[in-house]
Protein backbone atom coordinates (compact mmCIF):
# COMPACT_ATOMS: atom_id res chain seq x y z
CA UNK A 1 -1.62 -8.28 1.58
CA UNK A 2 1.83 -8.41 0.41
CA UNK A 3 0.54 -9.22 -3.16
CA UNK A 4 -1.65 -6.31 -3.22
CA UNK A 5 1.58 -4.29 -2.38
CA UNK A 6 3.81 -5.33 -4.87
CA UNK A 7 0.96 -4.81 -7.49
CA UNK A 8 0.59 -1.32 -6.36
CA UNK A 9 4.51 -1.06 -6.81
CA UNK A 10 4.18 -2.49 -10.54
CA UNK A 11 1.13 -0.51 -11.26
CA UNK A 12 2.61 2.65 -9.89
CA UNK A 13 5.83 1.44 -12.23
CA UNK A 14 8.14 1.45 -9.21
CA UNK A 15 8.86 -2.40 -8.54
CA UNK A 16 12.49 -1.74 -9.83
CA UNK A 17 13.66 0.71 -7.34
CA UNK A 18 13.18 -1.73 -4.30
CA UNK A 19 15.46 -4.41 -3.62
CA UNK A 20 13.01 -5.39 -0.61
CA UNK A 21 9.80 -4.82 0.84
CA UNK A 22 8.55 -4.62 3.95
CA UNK A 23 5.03 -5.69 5.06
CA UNK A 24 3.34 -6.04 8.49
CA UNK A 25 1.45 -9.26 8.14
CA UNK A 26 5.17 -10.99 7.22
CA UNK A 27 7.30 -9.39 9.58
CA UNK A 28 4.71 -10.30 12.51
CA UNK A 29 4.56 -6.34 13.89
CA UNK A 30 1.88 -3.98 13.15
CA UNK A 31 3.00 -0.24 12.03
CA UNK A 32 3.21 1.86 14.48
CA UNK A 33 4.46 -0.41 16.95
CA UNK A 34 8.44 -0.04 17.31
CA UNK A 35 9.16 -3.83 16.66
CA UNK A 36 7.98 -2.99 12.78
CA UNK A 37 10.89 -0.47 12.32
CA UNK A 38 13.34 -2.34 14.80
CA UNK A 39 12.99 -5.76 12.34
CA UNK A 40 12.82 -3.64 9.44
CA UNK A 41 16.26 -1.78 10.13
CA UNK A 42 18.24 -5.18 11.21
CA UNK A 43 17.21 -6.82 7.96
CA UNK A 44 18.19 -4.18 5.33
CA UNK A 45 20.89 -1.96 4.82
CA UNK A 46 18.60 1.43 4.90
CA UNK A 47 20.06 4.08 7.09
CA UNK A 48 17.59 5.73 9.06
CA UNK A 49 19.08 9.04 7.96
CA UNK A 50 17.76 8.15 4.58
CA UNK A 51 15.44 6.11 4.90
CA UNK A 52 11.65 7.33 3.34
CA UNK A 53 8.34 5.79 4.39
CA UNK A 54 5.45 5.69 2.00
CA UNK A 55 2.10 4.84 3.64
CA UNK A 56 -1.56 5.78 3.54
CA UNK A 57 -1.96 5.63 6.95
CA UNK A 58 -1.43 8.54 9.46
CA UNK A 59 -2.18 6.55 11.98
CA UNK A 60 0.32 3.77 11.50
CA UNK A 61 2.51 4.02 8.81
CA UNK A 62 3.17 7.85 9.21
CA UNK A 63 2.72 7.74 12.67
CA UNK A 64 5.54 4.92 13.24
CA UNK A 65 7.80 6.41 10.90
CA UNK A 66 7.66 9.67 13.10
CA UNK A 67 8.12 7.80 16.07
CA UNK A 68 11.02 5.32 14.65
CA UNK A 69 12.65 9.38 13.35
CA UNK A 70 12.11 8.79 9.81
CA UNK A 71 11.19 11.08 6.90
CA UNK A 72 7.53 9.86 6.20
CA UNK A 73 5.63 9.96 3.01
CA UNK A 74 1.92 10.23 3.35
CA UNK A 75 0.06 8.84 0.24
CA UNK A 76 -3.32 10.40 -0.41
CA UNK A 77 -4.78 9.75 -3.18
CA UNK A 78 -8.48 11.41 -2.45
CA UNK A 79 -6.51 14.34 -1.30
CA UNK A 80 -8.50 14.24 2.62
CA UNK A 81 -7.39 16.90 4.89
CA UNK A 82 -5.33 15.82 7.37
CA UNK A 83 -7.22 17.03 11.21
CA UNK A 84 -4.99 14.85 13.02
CA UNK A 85 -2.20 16.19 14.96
CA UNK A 86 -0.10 13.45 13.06
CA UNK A 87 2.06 15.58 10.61
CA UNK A 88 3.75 13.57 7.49
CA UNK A 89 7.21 15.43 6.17
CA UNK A 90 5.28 15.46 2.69
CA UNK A 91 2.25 14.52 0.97
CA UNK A 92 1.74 12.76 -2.61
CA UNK A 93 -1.47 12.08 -4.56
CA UNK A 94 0.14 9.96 -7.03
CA UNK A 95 2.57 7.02 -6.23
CA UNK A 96 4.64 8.23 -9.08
CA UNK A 97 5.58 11.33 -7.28
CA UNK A 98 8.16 9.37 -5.41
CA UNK A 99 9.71 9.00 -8.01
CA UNK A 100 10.94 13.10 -7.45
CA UNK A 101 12.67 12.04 -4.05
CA UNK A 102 14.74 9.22 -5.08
């Protein structure tokens, strides 16, 4: 899994503006349990303030970034409406729209 996201980094021509990344199956926490955001703020420098999540999950990545009070990004490519209660701070299509909030 943590191939397949730093492919969809170089694909999306973003590897270059991380310095680390983050994945659930190496850290040993699932998204959205707290443990994932807890490990994930003791081994960077990101200040939760500023800190963005990009996921494609409501459900866990959106969802634990909500719960751990960070800005969350939900990527959705097929463009599904969203009937959850589960409310991301934006919405993107294209990975390359992040590129607007760095």
């Amino acid at each position: 899994m943590f191939k397949v996201q730093i492919q969809r980094l170089k694909e999306a021509k973003m590897a270059e503006f991380f310095e680390q990344v983050f994945v659930s199956e190496k850290i040993g926490s699932e998204k959205p349990d707290p443990e994932f955001f807890k490990y994930f703020f003791s081994h960077s420098n990101a200040d939760p303030a500023q800190t963005l999540i990009v996921g494609d999950s409501l459900s866990s990545d959106i969802l634990g970034g909500i719960n751990a009070g960070i800005d969350t990004m939900w990527f959705n490519p097929e463009r599904t409406t969203n009937f959850s209660q589960i409310s991301p701070s934006y919405q993107i299509d294209s990975l390359s729209e992040v590129k607007k909030f760095a």
